[in-house]
N, C-alpha and C. Protein backbone atom coordinates (compact mmCIF):
# COMPACT_ATOMS: atom_id res chain seq x y z
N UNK A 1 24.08 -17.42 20.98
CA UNK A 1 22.72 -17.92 21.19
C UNK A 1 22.79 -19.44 21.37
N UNK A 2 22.05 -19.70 22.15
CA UNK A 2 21.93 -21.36 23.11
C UNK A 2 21.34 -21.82 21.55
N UNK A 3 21.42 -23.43 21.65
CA UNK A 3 20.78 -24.21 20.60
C UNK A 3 19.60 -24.98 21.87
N UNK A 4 18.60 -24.94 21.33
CA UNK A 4 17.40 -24.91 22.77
C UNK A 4 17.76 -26.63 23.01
N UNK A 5 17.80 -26.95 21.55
CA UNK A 5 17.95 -28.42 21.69
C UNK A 5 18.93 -29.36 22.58
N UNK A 6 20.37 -28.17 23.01
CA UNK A 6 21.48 -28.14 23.94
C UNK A 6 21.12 -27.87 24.86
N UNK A 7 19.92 -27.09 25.62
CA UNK A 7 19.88 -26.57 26.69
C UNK A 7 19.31 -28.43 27.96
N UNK A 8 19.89 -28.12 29.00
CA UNK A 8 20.29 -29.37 29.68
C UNK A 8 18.29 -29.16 30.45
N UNK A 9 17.48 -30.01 29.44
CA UNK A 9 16.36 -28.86 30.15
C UNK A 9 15.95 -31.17 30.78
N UNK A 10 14.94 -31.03 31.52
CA UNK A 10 13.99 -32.28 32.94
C UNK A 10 12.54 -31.67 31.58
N UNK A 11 11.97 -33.54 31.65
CA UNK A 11 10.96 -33.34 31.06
C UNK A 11 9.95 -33.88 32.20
N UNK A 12 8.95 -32.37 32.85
CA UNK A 12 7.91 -33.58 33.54
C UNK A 12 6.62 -33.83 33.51
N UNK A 13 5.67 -34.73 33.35
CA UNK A 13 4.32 -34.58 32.84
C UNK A 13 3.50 -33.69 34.25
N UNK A 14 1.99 -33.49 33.68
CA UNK A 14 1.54 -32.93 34.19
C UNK A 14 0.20 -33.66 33.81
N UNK A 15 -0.84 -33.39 35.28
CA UNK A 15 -2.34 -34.03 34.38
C UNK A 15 -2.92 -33.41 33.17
N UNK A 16 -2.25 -32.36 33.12
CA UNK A 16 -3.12 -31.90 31.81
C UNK A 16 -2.07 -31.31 30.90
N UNK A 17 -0.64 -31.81 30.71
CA UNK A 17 0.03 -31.68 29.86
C UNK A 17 1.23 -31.55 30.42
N UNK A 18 2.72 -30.81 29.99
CA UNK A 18 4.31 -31.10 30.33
C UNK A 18 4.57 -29.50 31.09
N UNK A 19 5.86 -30.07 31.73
CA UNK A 19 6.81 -28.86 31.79
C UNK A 19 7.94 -29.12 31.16
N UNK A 20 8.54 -28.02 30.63
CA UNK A 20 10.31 -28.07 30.27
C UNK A 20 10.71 -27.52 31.43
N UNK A 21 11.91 -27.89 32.10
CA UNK A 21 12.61 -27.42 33.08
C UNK A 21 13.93 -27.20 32.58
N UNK A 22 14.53 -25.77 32.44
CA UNK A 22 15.96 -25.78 32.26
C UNK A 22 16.23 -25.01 33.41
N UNK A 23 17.56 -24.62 33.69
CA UNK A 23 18.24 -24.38 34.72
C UNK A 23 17.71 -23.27 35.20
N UNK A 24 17.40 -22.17 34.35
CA UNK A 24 16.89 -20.71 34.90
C UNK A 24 15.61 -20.79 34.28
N UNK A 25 14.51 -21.40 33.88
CA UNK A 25 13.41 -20.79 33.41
C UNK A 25 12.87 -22.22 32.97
N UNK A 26 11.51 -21.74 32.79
CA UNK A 26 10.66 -23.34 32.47
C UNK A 26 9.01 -23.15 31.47
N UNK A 27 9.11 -23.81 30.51
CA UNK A 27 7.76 -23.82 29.94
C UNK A 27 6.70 -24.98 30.28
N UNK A 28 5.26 -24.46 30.59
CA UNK A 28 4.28 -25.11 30.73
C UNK A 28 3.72 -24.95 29.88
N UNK A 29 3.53 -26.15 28.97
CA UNK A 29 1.99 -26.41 28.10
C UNK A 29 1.12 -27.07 28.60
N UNK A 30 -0.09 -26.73 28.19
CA UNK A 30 -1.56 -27.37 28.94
C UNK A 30 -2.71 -27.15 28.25
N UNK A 31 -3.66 -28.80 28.43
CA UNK A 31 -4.55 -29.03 27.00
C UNK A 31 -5.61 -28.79 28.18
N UNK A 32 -6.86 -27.97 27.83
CA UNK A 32 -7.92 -28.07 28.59
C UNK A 32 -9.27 -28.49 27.58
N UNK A 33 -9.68 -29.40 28.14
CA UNK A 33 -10.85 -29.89 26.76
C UNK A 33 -11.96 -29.07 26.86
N UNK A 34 -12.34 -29.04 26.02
CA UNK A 34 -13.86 -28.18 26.28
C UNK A 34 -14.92 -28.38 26.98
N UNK A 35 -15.41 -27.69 27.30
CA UNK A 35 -16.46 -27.63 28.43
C UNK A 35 -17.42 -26.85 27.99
N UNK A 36 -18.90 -26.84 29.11
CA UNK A 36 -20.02 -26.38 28.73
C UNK A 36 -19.78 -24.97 28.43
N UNK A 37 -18.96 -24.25 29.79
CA UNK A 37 -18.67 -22.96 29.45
C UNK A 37 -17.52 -22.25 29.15
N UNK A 38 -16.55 -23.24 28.82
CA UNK A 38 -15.55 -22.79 27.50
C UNK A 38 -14.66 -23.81 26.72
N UNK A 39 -14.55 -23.15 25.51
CA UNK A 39 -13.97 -24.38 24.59
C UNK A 39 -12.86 -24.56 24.85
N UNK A 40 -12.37 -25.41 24.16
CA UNK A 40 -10.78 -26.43 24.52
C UNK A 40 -9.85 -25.34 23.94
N UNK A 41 -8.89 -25.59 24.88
CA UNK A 41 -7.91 -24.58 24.40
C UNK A 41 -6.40 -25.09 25.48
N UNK A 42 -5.02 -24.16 24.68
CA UNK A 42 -3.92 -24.96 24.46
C UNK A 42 -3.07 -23.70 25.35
N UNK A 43 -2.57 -23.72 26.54
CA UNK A 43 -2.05 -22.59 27.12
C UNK A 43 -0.56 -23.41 27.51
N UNK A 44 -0.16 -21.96 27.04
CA UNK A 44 1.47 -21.91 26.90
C UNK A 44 2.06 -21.05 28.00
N UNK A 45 2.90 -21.62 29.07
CA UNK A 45 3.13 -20.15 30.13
C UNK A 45 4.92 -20.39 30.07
N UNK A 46 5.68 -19.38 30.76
CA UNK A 46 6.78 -19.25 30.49
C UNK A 46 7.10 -18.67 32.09
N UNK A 47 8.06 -19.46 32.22
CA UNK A 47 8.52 -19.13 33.81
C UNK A 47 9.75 -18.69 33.67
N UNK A 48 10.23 -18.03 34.92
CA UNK A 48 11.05 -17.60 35.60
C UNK A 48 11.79 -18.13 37.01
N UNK A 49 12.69 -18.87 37.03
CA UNK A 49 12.97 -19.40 38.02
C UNK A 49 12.64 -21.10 37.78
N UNK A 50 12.29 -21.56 38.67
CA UNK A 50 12.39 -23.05 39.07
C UNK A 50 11.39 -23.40 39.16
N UNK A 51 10.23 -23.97 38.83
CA UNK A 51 8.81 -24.67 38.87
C UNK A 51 8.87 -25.92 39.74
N UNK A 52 8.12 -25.37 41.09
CA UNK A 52 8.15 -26.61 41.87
C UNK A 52 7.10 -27.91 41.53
N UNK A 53 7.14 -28.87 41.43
CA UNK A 53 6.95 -30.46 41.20
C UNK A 53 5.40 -30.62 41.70
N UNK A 54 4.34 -30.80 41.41
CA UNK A 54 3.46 -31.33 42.21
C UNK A 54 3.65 -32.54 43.43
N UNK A 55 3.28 -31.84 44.27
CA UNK A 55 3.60 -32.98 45.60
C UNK A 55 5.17 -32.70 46.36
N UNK A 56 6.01 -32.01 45.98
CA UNK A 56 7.70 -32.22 45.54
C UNK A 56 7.77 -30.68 46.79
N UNK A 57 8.79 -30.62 46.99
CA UNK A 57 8.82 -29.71 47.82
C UNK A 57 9.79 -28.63 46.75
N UNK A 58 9.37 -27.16 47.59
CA UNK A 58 9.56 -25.90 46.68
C UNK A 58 11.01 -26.04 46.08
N UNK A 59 11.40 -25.63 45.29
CA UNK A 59 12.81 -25.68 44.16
C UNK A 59 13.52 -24.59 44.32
N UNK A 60 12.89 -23.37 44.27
CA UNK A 60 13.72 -22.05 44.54
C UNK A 60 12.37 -20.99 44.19
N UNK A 61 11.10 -21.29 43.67
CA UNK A 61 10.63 -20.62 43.20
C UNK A 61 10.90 -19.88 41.84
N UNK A 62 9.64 -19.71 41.15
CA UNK A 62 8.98 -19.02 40.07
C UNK A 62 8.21 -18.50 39.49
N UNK A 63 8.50 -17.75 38.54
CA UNK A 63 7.32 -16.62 38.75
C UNK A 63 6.82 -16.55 36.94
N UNK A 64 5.56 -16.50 36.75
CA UNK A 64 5.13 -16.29 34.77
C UNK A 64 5.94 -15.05 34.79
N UNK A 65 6.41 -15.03 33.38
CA UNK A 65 6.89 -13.59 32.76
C UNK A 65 6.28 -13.73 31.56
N UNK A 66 5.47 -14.57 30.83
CA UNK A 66 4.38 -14.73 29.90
C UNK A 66 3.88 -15.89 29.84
N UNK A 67 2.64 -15.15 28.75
CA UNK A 67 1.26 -16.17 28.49
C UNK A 67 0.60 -16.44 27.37
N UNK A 68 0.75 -17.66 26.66
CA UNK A 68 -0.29 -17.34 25.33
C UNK A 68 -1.23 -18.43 25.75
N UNK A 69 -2.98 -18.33 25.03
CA UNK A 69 -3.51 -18.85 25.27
C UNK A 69 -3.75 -19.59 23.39
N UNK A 70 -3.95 -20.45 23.31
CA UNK A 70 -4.39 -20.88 21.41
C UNK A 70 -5.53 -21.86 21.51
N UNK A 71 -6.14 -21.65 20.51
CA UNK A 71 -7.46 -22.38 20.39
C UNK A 71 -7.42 -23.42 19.05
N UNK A 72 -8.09 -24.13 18.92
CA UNK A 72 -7.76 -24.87 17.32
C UNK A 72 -8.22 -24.51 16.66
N UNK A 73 -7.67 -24.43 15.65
CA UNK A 73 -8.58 -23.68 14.03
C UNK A 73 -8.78 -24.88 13.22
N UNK A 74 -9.71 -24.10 12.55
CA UNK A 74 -9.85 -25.21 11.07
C UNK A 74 -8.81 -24.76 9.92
N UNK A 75 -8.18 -25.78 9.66
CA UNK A 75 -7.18 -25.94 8.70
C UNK A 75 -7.62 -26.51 7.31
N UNK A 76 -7.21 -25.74 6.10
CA UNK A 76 -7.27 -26.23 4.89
C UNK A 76 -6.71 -27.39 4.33
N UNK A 77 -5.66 -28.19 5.71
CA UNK A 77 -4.70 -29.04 5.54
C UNK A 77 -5.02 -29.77 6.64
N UNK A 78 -4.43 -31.05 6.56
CA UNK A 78 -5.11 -32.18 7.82
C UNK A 78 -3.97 -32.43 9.49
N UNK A 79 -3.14 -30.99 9.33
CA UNK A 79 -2.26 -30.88 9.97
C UNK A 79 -3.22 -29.96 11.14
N UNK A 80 -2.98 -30.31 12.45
CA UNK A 80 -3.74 -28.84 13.54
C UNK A 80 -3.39 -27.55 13.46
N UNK A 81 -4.14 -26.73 13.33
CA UNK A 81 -3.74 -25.21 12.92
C UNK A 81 -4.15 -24.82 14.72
N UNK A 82 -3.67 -23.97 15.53
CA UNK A 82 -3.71 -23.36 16.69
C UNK A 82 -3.70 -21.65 16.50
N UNK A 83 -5.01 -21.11 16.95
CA UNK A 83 -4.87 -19.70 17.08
C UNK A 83 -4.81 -18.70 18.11
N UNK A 84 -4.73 -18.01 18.69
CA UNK A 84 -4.24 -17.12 19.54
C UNK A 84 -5.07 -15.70 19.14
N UNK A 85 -5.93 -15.15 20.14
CA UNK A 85 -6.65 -14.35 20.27
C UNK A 85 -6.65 -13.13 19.20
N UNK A 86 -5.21 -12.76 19.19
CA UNK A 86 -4.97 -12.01 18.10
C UNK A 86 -4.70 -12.37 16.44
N UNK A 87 -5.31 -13.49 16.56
CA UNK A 87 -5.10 -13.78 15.07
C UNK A 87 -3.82 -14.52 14.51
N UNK A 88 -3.36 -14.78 15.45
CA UNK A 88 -1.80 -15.37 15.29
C UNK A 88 -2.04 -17.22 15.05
N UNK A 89 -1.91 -17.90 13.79
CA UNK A 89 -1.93 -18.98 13.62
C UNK A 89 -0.50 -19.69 13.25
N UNK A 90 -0.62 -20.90 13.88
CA UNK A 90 1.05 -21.78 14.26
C UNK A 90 0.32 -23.48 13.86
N UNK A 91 0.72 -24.06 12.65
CA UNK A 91 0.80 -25.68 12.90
C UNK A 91 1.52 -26.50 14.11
N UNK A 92 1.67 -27.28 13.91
CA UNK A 92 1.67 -27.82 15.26
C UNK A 92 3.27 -27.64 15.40
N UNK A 93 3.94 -28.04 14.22
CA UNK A 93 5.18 -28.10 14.45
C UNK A 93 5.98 -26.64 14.42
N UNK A 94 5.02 -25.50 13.79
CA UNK A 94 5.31 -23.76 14.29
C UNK A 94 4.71 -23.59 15.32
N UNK A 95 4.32 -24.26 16.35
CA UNK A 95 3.93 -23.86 17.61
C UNK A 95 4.82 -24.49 18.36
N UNK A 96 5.75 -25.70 18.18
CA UNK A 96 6.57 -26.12 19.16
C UNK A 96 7.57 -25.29 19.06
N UNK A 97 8.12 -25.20 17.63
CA UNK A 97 9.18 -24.46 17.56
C UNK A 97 9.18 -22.97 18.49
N UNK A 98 8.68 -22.40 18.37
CA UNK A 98 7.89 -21.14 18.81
C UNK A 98 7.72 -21.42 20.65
N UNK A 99 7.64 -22.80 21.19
CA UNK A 99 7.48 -22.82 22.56
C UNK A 99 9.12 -22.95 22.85
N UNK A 100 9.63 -23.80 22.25
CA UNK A 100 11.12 -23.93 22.34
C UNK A 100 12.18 -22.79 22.46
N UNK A 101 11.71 -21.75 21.41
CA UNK A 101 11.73 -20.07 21.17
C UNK A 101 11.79 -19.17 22.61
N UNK A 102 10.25 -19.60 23.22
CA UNK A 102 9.83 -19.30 24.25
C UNK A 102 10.90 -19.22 25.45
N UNK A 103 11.10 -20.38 25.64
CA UNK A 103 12.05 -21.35 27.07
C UNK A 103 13.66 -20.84 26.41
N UNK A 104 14.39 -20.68 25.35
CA UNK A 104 15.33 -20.33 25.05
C UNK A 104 15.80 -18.58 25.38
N UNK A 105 14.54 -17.92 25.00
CA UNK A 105 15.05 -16.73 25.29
C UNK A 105 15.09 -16.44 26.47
N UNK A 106 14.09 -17.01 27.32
CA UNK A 106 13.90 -16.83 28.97
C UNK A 106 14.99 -17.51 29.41
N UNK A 107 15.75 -18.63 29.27
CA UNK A 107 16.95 -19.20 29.99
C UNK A 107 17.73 -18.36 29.63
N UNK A 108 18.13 -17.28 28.41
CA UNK A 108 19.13 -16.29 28.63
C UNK A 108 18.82 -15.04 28.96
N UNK A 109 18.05 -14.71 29.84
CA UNK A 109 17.28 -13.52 30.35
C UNK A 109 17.82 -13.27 31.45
């Protein structure tokens, strides 16, 4: 098993948040603020292949092989709690870990 932290991954921003780029697979996080007709929320996608660049010409192509969407919770603690439709709650630093998780198992897929 890869150490994610080893994996040779391109960090690139995005207007509304990052990509990880590693060699076979790539994670997008993305903050959308709230709006009249829906609240702010924190989407996590997981690629397949090569994520081409805004503006940048195509890479090889890619394709989602998953999706979580998380919303913020109220926390008993002054740390951000993030939830996920099904009830699934992650602090901030069990939600990175968990995206890192994400991009690791897909680069050995």
């Amino acid at each position: 098993k890869a150490d994610p932290a080893k994996l040779p991954i391109e960090q690139h921003r995005t207007p509304d948040g990052c990509v990880l780029q590693a060699p076979k697979a790539a994670l997008q996080v993305s903050w959308y603020a709230e709006r009249d007709d829906a609240p702010a929320s924190l989407h996590v996608v997981v690629w397949k292949g090569v994520v081409s660049r805004r503006g940048a010409p195509p890479r090889g192509g890619a394709a989602v092989v998953h999706e979580e969407v998380y919303s913020p919770a109220e926390a008993p603690t002054e740390d951000k709690v993030w939830q996920r439709a099904d009830g699934t709650r992650l602090d901030t630093q069990s939600l990175a870990d968990h995206c890192l998780a994400l991009l690791e198992t897909q680069s050995q897929a």
